[in-house]
Protein backbone atom coordinates (compact mmCIF):
# COMPACT_ATOMS: atom_id res chain seq x y z
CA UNK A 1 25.21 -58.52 -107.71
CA UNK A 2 26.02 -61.23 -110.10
CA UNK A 3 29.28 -62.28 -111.28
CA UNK A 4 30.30 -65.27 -113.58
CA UNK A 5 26.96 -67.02 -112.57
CA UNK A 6 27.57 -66.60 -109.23
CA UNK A 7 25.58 -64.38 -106.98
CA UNK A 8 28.09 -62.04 -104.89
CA UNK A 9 26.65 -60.12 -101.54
CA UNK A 10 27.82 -56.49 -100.92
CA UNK A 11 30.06 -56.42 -97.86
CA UNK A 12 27.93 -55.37 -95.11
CA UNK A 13 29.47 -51.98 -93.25
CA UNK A 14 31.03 -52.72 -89.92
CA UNK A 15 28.59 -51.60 -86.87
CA UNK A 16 30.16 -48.77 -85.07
CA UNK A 17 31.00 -51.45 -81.95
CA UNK A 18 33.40 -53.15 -84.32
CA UNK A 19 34.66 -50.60 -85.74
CA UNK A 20 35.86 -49.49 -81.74
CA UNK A 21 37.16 -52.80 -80.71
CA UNK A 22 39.00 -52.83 -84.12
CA UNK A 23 40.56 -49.55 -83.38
CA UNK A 24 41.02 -50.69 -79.34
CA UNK A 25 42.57 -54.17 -80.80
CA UNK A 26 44.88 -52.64 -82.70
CA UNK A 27 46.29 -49.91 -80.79
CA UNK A 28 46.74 -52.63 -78.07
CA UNK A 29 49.03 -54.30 -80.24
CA UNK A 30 51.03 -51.29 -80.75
CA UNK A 31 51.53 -50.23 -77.14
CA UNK A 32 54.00 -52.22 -74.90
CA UNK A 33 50.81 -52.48 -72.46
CA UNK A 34 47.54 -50.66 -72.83
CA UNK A 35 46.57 -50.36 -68.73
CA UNK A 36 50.12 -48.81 -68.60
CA UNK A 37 48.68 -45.71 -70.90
CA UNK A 38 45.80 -45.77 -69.36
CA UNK A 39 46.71 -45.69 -65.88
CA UNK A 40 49.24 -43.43 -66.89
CA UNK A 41 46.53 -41.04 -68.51
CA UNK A 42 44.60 -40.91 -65.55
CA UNK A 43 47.86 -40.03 -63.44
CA UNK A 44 48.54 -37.26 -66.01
CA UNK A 45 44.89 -36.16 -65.69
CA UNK A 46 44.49 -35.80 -62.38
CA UNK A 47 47.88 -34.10 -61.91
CA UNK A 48 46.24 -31.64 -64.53
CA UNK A 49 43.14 -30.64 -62.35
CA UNK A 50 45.74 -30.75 -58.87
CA UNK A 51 47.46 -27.26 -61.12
CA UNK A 52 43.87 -25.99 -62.06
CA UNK A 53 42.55 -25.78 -58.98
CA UNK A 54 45.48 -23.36 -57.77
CA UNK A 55 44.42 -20.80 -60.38
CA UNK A 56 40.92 -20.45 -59.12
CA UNK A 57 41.95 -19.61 -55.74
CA UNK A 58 40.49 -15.96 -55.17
CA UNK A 59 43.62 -13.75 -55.09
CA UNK A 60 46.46 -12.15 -57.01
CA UNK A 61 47.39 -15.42 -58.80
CA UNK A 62 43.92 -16.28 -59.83
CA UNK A 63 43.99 -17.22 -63.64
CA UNK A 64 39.74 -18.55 -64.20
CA UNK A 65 40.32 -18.75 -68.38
CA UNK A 66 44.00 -20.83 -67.68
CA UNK A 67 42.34 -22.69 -64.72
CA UNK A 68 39.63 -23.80 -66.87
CA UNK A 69 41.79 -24.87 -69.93
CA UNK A 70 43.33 -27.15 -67.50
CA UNK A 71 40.40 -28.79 -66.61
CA UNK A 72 39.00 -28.98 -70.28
CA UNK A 73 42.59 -30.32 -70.88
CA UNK A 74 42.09 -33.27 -67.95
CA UNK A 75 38.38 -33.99 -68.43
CA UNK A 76 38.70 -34.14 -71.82
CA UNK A 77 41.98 -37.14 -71.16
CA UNK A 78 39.83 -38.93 -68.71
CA UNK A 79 36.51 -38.93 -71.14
CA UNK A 80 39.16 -40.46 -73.93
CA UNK A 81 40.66 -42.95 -71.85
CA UNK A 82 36.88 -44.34 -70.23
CA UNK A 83 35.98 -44.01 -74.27
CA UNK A 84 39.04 -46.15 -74.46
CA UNK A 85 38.51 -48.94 -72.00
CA UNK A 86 34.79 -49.29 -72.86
CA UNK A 87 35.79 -50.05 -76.00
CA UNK A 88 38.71 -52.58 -74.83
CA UNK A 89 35.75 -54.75 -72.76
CA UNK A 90 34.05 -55.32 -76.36
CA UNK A 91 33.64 -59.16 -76.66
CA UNK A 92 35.27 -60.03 -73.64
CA UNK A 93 33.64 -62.28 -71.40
CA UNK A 94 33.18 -59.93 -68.27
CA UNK A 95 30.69 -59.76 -65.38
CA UNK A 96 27.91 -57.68 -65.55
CA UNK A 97 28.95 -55.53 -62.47
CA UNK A 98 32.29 -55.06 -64.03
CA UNK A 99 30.53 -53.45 -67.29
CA UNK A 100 28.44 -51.65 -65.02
CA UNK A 101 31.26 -50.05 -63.12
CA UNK A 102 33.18 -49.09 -66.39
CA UNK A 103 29.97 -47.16 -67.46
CA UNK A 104 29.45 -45.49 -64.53
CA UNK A 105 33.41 -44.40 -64.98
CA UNK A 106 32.40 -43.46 -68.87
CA UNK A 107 29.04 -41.64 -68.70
CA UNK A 108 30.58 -39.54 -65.36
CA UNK A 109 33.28 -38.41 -67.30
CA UNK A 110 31.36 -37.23 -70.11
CA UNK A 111 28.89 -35.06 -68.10
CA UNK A 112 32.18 -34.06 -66.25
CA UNK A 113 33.73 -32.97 -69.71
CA UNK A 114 30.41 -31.40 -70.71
CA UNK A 115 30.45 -29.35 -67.38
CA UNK A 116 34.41 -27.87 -67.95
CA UNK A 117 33.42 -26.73 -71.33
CA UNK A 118 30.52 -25.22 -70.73
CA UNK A 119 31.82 -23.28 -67.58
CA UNK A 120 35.28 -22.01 -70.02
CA UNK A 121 34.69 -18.27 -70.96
CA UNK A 122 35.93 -18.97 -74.34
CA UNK A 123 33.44 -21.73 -75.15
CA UNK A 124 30.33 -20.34 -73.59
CA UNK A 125 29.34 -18.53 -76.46
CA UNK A 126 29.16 -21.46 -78.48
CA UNK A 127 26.72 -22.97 -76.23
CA UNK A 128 24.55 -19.42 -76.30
CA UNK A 129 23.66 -20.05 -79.77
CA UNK A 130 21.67 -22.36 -78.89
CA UNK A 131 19.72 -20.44 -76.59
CA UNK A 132 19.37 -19.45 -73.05
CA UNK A 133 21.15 -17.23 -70.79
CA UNK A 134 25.17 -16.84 -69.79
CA UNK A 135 23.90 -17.51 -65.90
CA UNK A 136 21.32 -20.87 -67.18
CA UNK A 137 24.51 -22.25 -68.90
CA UNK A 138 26.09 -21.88 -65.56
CA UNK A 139 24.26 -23.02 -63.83
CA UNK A 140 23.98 -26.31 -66.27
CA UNK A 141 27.26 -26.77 -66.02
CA UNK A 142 26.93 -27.07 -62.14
CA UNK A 143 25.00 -29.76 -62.08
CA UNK A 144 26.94 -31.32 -64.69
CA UNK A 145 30.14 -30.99 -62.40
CA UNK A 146 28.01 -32.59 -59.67
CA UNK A 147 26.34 -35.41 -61.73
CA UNK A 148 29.59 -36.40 -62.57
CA UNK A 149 31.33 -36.19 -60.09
CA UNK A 150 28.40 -38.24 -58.32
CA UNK A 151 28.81 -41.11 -60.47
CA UNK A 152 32.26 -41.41 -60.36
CA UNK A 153 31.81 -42.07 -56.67
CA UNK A 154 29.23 -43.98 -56.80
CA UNK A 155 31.35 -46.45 -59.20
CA UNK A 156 34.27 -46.33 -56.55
CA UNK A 157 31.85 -47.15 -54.25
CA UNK A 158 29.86 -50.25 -56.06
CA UNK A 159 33.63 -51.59 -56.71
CA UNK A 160 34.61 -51.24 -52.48
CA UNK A 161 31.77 -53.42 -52.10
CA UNK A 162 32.81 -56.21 -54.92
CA UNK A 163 36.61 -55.96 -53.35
CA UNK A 164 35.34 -58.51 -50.29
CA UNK A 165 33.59 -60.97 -52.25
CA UNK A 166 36.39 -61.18 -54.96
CA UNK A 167 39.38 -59.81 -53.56
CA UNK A 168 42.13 -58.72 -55.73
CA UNK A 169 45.63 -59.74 -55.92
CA UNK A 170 46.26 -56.33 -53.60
CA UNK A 171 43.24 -56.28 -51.20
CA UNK A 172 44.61 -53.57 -49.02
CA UNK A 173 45.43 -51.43 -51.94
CA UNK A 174 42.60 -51.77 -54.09
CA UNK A 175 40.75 -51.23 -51.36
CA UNK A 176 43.06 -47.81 -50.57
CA UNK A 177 42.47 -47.15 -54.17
CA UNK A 178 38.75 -46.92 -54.35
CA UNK A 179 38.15 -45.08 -51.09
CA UNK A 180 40.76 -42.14 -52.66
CA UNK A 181 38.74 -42.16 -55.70
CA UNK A 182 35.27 -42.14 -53.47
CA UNK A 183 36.28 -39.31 -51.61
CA UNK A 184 37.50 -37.49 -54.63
CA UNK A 185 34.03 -37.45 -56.33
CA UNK A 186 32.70 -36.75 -52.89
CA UNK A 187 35.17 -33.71 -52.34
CA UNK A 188 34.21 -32.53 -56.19
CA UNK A 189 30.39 -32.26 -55.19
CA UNK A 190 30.86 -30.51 -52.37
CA UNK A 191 33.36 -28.26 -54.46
CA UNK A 192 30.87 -27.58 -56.73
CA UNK A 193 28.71 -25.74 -53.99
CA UNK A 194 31.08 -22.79 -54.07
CA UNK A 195 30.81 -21.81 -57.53
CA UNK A 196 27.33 -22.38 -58.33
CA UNK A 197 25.53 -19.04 -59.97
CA UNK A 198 22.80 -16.85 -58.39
CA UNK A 199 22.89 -18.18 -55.04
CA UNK A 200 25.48 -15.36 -53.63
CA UNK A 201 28.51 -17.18 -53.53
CA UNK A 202 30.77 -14.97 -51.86
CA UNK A 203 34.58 -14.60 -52.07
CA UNK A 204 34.66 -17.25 -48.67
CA UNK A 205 32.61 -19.84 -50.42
CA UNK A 206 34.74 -20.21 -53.59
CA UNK A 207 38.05 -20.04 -51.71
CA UNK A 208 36.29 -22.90 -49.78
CA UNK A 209 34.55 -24.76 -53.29
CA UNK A 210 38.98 -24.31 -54.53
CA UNK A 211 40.15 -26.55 -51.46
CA UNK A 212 36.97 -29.26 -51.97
CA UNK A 213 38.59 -29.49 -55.47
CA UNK A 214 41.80 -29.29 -54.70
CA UNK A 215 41.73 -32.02 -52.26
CA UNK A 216 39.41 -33.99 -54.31
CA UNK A 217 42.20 -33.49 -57.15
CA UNK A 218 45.15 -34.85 -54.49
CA UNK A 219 42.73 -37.88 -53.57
CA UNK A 220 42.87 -38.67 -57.08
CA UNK A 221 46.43 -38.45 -57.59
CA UNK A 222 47.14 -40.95 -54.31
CA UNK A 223 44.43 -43.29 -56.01
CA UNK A 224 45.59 -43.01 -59.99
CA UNK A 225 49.72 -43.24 -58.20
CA UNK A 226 48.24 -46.52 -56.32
CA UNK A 227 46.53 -48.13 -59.42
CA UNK A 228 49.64 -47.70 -61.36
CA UNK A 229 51.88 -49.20 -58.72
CA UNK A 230 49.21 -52.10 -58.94
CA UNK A 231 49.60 -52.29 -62.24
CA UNK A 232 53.19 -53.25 -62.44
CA UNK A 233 53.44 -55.25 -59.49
CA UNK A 234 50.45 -57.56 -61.00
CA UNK A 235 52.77 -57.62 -64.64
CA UNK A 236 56.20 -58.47 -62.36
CA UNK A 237 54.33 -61.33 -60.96
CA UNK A 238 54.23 -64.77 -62.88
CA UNK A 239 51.28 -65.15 -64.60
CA UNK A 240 52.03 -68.90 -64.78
CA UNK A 241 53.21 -69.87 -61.86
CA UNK A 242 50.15 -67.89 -60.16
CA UNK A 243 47.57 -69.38 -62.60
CA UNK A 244 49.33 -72.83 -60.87
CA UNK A 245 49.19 -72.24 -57.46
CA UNK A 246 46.79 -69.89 -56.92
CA UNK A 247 43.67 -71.21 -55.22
CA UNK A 248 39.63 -70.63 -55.40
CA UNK A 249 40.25 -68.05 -53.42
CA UNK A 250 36.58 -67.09 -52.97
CA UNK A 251 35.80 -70.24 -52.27
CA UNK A 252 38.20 -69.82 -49.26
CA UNK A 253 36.86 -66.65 -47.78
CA UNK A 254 33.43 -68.85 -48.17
CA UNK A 255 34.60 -71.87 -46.38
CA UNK A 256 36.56 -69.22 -43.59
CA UNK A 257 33.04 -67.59 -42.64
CA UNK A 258 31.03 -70.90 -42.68
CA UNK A 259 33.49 -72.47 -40.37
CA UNK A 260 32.97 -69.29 -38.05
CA UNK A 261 29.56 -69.66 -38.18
CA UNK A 262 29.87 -73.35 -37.32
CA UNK A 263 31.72 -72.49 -34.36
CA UNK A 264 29.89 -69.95 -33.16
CA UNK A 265 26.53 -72.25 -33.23
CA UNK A 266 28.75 -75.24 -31.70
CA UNK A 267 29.88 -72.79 -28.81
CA UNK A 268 26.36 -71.92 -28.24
CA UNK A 269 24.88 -75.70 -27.90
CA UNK A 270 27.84 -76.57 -25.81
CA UNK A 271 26.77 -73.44 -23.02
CA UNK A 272 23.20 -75.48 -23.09
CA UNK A 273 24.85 -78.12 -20.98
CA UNK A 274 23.33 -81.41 -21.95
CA UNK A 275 24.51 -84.84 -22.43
CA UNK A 276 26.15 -83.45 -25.93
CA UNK A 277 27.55 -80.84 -24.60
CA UNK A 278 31.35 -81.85 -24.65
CA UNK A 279 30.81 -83.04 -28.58
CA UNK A 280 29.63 -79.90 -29.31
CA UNK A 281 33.08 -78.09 -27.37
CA UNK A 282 35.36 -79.96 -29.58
CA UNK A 283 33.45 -79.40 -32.58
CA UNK A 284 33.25 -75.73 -31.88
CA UNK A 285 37.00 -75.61 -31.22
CA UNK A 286 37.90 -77.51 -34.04
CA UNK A 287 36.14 -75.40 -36.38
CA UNK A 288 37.69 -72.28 -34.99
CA UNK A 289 40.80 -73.80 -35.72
CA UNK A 290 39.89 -74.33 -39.04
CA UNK A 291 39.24 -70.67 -39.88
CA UNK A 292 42.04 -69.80 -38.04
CA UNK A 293 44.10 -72.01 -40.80
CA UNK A 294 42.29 -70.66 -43.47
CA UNK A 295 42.66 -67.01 -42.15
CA UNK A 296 46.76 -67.32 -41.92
CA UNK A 297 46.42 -68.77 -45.55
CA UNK A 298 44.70 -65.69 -46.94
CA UNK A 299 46.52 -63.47 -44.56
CA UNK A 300 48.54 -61.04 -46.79
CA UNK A 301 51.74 -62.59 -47.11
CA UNK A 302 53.84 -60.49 -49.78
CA UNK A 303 52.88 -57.03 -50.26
CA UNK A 304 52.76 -54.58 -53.33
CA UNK A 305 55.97 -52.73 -52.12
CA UNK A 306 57.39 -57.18 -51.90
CA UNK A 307 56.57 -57.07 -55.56
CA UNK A 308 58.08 -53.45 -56.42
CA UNK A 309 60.98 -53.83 -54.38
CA UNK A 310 62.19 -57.47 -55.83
CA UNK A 311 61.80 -59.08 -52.12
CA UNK A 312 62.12 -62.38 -51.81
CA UNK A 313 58.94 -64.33 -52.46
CA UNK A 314 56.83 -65.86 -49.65
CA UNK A 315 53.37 -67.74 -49.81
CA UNK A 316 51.32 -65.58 -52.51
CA UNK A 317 47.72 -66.40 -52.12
CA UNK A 318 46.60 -63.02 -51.51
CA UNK A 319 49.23 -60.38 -50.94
């Protein structure tokens, strides 16, 4: 386009990855704190399928269309709020393990969402007109539940393993955390058993499919309850002063194991008995000492319920 001589470009449309961190950016601003909502919404959610699963329970208070509005209800939440922190780690300089994690969380909550809808009475007919039979949608839908509820374990379990290797501020509780959520997903599979079509589920399997997903539900609820605690103990801690004082604290755990491994190979030259072998027993204790230092340094020494609580502060390297 030209325009007094000049040549003026056409805006070029925003690609839909901006137009999500835009959107992310902004509500961020708006909210007091964005992880509050979202640890919040996964509270709420989980609470949501803990009520569902009572009204599949075989029985007189057995309510399938309510109990399945409940779960459309929570997995469509949890689907919004992974949507929702994807979109937040857009141009943020993250590991790759971290984004890998987060899309585990995202694509496991869509299949999960995909399953719940499928398997409500009232949207199944919507899916028909596209073909196939009422018992091939259910059993779709199965392995949709189980899929996703796969992944989401598998992501609570690729994050357990992370937790040693860069502990967070809470080790213990993070650590609490992603076993509940593990054995959640875990519990969900093996839910899933007891409702899946054409294999003769009887009245015994589903009441026992109801308790894998109602336990599954109540390990979510400890884990979402625990993340949210972690969440404002980490904001009622100073930033500042803990950006100050806070060590390498990998670099510790590093320096903790290679000292025990020093000792240990120190201990064993000093059992050979030679000329050395004296050297070697001081060397081997002193390096035991050493990890024994660096052990009461990363020892917990304020916990989650110090931070809640407003207890006095001790040494925070790792609490």
């Amino acid at each position: 386009m030209h325009a007094m001589g000049k040549v003026v470009q056409k805006p070029k449309k925003p690609a839909l990855a901006d137009v999500a961190r835009d959107i992310a950016t902004r509500s961020w601003l708006i909210l007091p704190d964005g992880q509050y909502v979202i640890e919040l919404g996964y509270l709420a959610a989980s609470l949501v399928f803990l009520v569902g699963c009572l009204y599949f329970f075989p029985g007189p208070t057995q309510n399938y269309r309510l109990g399945c509005r409940l779960f459309d209800l929570g997995s469509v939440a949890i689907a919004a709020l992974s949507c929702y922190a994807m979109a937040a780690m857009y141009g943020k300089a993250l590991r790759p393990r971290e984004v890998a994690e987060q899309s585990l969380y995202f694509v496991g909550s869509v299949l999960f969402m995909a399953g719940c809808l499928i398997s409500d009475p009232d949207v199944m007919p919507t899916f028909l007109r596209f073909g196939g039979t009422h018992l091939w949608w259910e059993i779709q839908a199965a392995k949709l539940f189980m899929v996703g509820s796969f992944l989401f374990a598998f992501a609570a379990f690729c994050n357990m393993l992370t937790i040693y290797y860069s502990p967070p501020v809470f080790p213990g509780v993070a650590l609490t955390i992603t076993t509940c959520y593990e054995f959640g997903g875990m519990l969900f599979v093996g839910g899933t058993m007891g409702f899946i079509p054409g294999l003769g589920c009887n009245e015994q399997m589903q009441t026992l499919g109801c308790w894998g997903y109602t336990l599954g539900s109540l390990f979510y609820v400890i884990g979402s309850a625990l993340s949210l605690a972690v969440r404002v103990g980490m904001n009622r801690l100073d930033e500042a002063q803990s950006r100050q004082t806070q060590p390498d604290i990998v670099s510790l755990l590093r320096e903790k194991h290679g000292a025990k491994r020093r000792s240990s190979m120190a201990a064993e030259e000093a059992l050979r008995g030679d000329k050395d072998a004296a050297l070697w027993s001081k060397f081997a204790a002193h390096e035991a000492e050493v990890a024994r230092a660096l052990d009461r340094a990363l020892r917990p020494e304020r916990s989650l319920l110090d931070v809640l609580w407003g207890r006095p502060e001790r040494t925070p390297l790792l609490s």
